[in-house]
Structure formats: structure tokens, C-alpha cells
N, C-alpha and C. Protein backbone atom coordinates (compact mmCIF):
# COMPACT_ATOMS: atom_id res chain seq x y z
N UNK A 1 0.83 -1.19 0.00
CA UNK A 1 0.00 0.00 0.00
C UNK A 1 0.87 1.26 0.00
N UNK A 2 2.03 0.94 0.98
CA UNK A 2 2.42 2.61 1.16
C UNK A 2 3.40 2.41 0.03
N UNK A 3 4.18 1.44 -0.57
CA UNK A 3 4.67 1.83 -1.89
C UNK A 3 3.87 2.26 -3.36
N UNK A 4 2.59 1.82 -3.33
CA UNK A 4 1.45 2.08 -4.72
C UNK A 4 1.58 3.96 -4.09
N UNK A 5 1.46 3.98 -3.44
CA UNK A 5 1.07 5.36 -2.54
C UNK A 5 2.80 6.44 -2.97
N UNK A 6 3.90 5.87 -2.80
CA UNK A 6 5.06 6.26 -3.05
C UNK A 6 5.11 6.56 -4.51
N UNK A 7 4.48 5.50 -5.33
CA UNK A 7 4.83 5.72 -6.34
C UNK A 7 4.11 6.67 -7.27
N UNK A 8 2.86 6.62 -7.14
CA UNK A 8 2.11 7.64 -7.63
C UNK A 8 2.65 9.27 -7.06
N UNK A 9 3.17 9.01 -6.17
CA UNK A 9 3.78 10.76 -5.50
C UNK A 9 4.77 10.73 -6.52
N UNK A 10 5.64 9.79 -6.70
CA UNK A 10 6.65 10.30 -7.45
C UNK A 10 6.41 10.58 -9.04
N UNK A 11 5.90 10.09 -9.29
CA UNK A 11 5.31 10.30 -10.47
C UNK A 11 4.58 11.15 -10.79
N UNK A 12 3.75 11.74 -10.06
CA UNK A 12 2.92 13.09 -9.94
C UNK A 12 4.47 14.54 -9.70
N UNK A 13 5.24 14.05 -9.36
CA UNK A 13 6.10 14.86 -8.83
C UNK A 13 7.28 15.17 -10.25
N UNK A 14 7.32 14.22 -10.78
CA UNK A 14 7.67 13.65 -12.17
C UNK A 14 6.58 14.48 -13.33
N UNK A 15 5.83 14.51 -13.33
CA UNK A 15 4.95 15.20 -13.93
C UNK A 15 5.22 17.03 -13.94
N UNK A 16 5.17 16.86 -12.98
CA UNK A 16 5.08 18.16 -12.40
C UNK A 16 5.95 19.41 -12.55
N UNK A 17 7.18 18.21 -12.29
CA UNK A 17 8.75 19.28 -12.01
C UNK A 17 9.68 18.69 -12.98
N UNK A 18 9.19 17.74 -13.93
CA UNK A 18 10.30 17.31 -14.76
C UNK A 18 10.87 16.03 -14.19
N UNK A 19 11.13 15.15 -14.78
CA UNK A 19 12.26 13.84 -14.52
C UNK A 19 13.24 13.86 -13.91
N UNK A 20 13.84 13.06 -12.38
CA UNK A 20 14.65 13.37 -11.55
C UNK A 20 15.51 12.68 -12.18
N UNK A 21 16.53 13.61 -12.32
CA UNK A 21 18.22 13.19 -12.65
C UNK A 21 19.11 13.89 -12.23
N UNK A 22 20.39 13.44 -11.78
CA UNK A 22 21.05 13.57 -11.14
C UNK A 22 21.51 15.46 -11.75
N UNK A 23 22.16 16.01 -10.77
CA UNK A 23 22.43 17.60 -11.45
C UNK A 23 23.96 17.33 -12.14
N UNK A 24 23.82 18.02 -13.71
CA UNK A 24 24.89 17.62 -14.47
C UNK A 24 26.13 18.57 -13.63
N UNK A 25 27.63 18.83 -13.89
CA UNK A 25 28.58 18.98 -13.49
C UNK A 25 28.57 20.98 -13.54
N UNK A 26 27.96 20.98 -14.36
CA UNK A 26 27.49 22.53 -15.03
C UNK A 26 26.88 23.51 -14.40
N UNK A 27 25.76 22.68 -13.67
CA UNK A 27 24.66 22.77 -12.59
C UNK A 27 25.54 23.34 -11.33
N UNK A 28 26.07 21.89 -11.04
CA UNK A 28 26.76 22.62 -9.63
C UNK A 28 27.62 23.47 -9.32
N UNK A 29 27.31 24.11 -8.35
CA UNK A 29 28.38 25.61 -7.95
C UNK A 29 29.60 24.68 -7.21
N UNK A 30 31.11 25.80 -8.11
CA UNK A 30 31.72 25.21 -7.54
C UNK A 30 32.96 24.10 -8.45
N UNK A 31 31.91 23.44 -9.04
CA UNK A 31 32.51 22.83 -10.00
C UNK A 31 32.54 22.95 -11.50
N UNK A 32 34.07 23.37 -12.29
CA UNK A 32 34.33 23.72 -13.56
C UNK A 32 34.37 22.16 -14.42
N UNK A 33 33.54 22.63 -15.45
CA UNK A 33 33.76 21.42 -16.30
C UNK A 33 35.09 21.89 -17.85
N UNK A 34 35.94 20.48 -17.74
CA UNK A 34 36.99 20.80 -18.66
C UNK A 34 36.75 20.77 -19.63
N UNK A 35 37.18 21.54 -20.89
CA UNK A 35 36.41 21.40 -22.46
C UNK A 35 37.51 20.02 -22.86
N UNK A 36 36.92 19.23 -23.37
CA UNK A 36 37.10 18.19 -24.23
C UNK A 36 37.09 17.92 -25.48
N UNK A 37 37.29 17.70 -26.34
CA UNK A 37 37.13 17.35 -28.06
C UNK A 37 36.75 16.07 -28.62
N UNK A 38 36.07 15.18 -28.61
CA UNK A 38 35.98 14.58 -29.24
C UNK A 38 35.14 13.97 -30.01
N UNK A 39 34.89 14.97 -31.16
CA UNK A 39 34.30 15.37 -32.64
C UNK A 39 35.67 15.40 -33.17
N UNK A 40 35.70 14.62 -33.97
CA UNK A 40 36.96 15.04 -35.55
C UNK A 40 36.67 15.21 -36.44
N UNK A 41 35.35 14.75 -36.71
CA UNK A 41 34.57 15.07 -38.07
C UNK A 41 33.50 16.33 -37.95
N UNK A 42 32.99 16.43 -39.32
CA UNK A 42 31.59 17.35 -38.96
C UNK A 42 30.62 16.33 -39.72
N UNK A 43 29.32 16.54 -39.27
CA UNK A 43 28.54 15.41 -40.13
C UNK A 43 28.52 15.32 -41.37
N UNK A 44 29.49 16.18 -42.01
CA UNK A 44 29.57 16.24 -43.54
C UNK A 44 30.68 14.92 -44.19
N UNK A 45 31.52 15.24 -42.69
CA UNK A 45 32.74 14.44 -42.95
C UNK A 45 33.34 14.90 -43.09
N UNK A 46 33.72 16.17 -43.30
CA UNK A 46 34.68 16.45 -43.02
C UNK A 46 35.86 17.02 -42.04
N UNK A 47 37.29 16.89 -41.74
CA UNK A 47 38.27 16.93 -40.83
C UNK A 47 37.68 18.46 -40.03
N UNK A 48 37.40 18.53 -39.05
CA UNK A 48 38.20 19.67 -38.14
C UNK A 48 39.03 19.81 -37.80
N UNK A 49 39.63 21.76 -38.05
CA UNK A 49 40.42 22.02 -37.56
C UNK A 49 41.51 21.42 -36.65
N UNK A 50 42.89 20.99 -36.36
CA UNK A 50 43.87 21.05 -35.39
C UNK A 50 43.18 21.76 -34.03
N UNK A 51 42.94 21.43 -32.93
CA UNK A 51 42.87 22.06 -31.93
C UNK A 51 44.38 23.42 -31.60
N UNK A 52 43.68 24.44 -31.14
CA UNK A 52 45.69 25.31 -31.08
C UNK A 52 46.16 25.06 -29.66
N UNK A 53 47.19 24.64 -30.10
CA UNK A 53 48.11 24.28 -29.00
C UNK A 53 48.95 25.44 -28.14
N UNK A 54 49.37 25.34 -27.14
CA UNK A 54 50.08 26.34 -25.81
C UNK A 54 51.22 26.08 -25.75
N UNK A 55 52.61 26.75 -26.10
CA UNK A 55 53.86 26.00 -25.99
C UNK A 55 53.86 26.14 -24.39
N UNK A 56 54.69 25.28 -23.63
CA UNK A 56 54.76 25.29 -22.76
C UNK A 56 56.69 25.09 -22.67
N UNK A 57 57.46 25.51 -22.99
CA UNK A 57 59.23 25.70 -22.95
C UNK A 57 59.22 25.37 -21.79
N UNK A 58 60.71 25.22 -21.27
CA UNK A 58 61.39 25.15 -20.17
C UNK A 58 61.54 26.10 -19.42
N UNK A 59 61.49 27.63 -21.08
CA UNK A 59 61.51 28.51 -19.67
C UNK A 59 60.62 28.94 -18.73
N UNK A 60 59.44 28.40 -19.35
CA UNK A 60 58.02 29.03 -18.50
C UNK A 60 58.08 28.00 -17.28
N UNK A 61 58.66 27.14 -17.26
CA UNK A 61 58.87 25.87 -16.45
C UNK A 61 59.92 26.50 -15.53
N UNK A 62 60.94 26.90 -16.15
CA UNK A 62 62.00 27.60 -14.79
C UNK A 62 61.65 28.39 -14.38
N UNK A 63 60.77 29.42 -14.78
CA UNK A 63 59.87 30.91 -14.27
C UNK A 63 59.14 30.30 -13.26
N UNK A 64 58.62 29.58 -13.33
CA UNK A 64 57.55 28.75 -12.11
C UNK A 64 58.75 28.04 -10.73
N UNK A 65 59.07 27.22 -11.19
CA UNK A 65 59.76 25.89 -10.43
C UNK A 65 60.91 26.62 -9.46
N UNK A 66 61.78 27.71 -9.99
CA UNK A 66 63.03 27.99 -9.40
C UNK A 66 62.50 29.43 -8.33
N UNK A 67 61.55 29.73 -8.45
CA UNK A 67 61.24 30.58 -7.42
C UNK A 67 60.77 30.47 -6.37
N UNK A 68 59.90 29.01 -6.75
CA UNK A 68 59.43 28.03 -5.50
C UNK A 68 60.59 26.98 -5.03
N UNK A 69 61.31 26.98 -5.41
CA UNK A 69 61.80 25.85 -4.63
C UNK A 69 63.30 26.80 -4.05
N UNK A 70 63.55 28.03 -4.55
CA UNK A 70 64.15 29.30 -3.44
C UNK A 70 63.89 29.62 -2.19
N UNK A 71 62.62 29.88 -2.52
CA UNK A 71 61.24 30.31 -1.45
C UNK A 71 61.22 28.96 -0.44
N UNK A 72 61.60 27.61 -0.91
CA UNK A 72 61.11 26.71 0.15
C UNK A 72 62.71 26.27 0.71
N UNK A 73 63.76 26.59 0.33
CA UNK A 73 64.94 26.82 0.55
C UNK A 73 64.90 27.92 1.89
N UNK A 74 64.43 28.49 1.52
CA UNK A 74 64.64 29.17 2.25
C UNK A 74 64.13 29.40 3.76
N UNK A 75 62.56 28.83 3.83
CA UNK A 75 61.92 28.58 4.72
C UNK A 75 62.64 27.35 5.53
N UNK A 76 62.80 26.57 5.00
CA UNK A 76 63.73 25.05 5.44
C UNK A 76 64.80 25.78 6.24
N UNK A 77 65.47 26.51 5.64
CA UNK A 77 66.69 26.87 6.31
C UNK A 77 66.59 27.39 7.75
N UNK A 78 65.17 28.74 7.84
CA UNK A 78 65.12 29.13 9.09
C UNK A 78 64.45 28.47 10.08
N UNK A 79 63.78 27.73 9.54
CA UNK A 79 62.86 26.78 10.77
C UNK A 79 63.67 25.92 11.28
N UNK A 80 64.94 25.31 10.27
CA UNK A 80 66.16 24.72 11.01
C UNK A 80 66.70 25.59 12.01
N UNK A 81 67.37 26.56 11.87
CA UNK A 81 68.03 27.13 12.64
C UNK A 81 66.98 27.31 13.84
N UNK A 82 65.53 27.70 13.75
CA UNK A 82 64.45 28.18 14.91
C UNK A 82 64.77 26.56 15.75
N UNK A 83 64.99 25.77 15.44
CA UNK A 83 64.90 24.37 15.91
C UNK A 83 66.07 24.49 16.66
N UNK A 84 67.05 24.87 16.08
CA UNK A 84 68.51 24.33 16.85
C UNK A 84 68.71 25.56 17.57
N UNK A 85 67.95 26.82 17.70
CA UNK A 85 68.02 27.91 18.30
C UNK A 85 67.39 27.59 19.99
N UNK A 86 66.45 26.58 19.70
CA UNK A 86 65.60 26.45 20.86
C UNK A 86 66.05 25.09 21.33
N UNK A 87 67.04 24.43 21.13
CA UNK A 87 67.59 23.54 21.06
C UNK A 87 66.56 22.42 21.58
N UNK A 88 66.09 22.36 20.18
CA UNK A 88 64.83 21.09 20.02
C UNK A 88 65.73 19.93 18.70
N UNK A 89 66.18 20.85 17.92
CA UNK A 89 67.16 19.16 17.26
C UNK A 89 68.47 19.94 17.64
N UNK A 90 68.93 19.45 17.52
CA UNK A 90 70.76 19.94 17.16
C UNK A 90 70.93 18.57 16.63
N UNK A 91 71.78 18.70 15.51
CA UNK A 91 73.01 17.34 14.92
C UNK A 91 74.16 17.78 15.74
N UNK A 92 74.05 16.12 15.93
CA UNK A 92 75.37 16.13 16.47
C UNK A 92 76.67 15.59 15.72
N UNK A 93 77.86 15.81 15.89
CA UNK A 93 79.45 15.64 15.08
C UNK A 93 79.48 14.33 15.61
N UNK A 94 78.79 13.38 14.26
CA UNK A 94 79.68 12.09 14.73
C UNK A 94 81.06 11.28 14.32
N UNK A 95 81.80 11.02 15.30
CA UNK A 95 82.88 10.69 14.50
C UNK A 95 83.06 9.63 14.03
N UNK A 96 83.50 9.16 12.84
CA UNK A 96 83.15 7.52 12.45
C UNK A 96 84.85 7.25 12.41
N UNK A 97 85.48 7.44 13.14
CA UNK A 97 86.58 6.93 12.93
C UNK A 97 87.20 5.75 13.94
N UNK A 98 85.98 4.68 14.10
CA UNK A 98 85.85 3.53 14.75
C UNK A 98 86.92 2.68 14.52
């Protein structure tokens, strides 16, 4: 009974407000959908365009990479010293001449 009863709600509800499906990626706030390609033809048949490509060099790669890993050089360095300042690590001189 209470499912004949369920189902007619949903279905009236279905009627009503449109067919429940899940909310596409587009829908939700929050989340970017990535453009994709894959059409190569047109329904004529014929080729599309090359997609245009982004060089991406080494140097745009060293512009990025070598400023961050300065920057984390550098942080490393003083939190060492804050460590051995408060003498929470110190290395110690070991001698291996066993």
C-alpha cells in the first residue's frame, strides 16, 4: 500500500517538475567542467580544424619551479636554525673513525 502510494507521488512529482536526474557537473556551484574534443569530423565528414596548442618551454617551467623551490629553501633553512636555536634538534658531530 504505502509503496502504490510512493509511487504515484513520485510520479505526480515527475509530472510536475520534470524527470529526476542527477544535477549535471554545469549545474553545480563550484565545479568547472573541462572542455574536451571529441568530434573530428563534422557530419559532412569532413576533418576539423587542429585544436591550437600552448607552448609550454622550459623557460616558462624555470619561471615557475626555481622561485618556488628558493622560497622553500629558504623557509627550510630558518625553521632549522628556529629548531637548533631552541635547542629542540641539534646534529650532532659524529665521529666515524671507529
Amino acid at each position: 500500500m504505502a509503496s502504490a502510494v510512493l509511487g504515484r507521488l513520485l510520479r505526480l512529482s515527475a509530472v510536475r517538475n520534470g524527470p529526476l536526474s542527477p544535477p549535471s557537473p554545469s549545474t553545480v556551484p563550484g565545479r568547472t567542467v573541462t572542455p574536451s574534443r571529441t568530434a573530428v569530423c563534422t557530419s559532412s565528414g569532413a576533418l576539423l580544424p587542429k585544436p591550437k596548442k600552448t607552448p609550454f618551454g622550459l623557460i616558462r617551467i624555470a619561471l615557475v619551479v626555481v622561485p618556488f623551490l628558493y622560497v622553500g629553501t629558504q623557509i627550510s633553512k630558518s625553521f632549522a636554525a628556529l629548531l637548533e636555536e631552541h635547542d629542540i634538534f641539534v646534529p650532532e658531530d659524529d665521529d666515524d673513525d671507529d
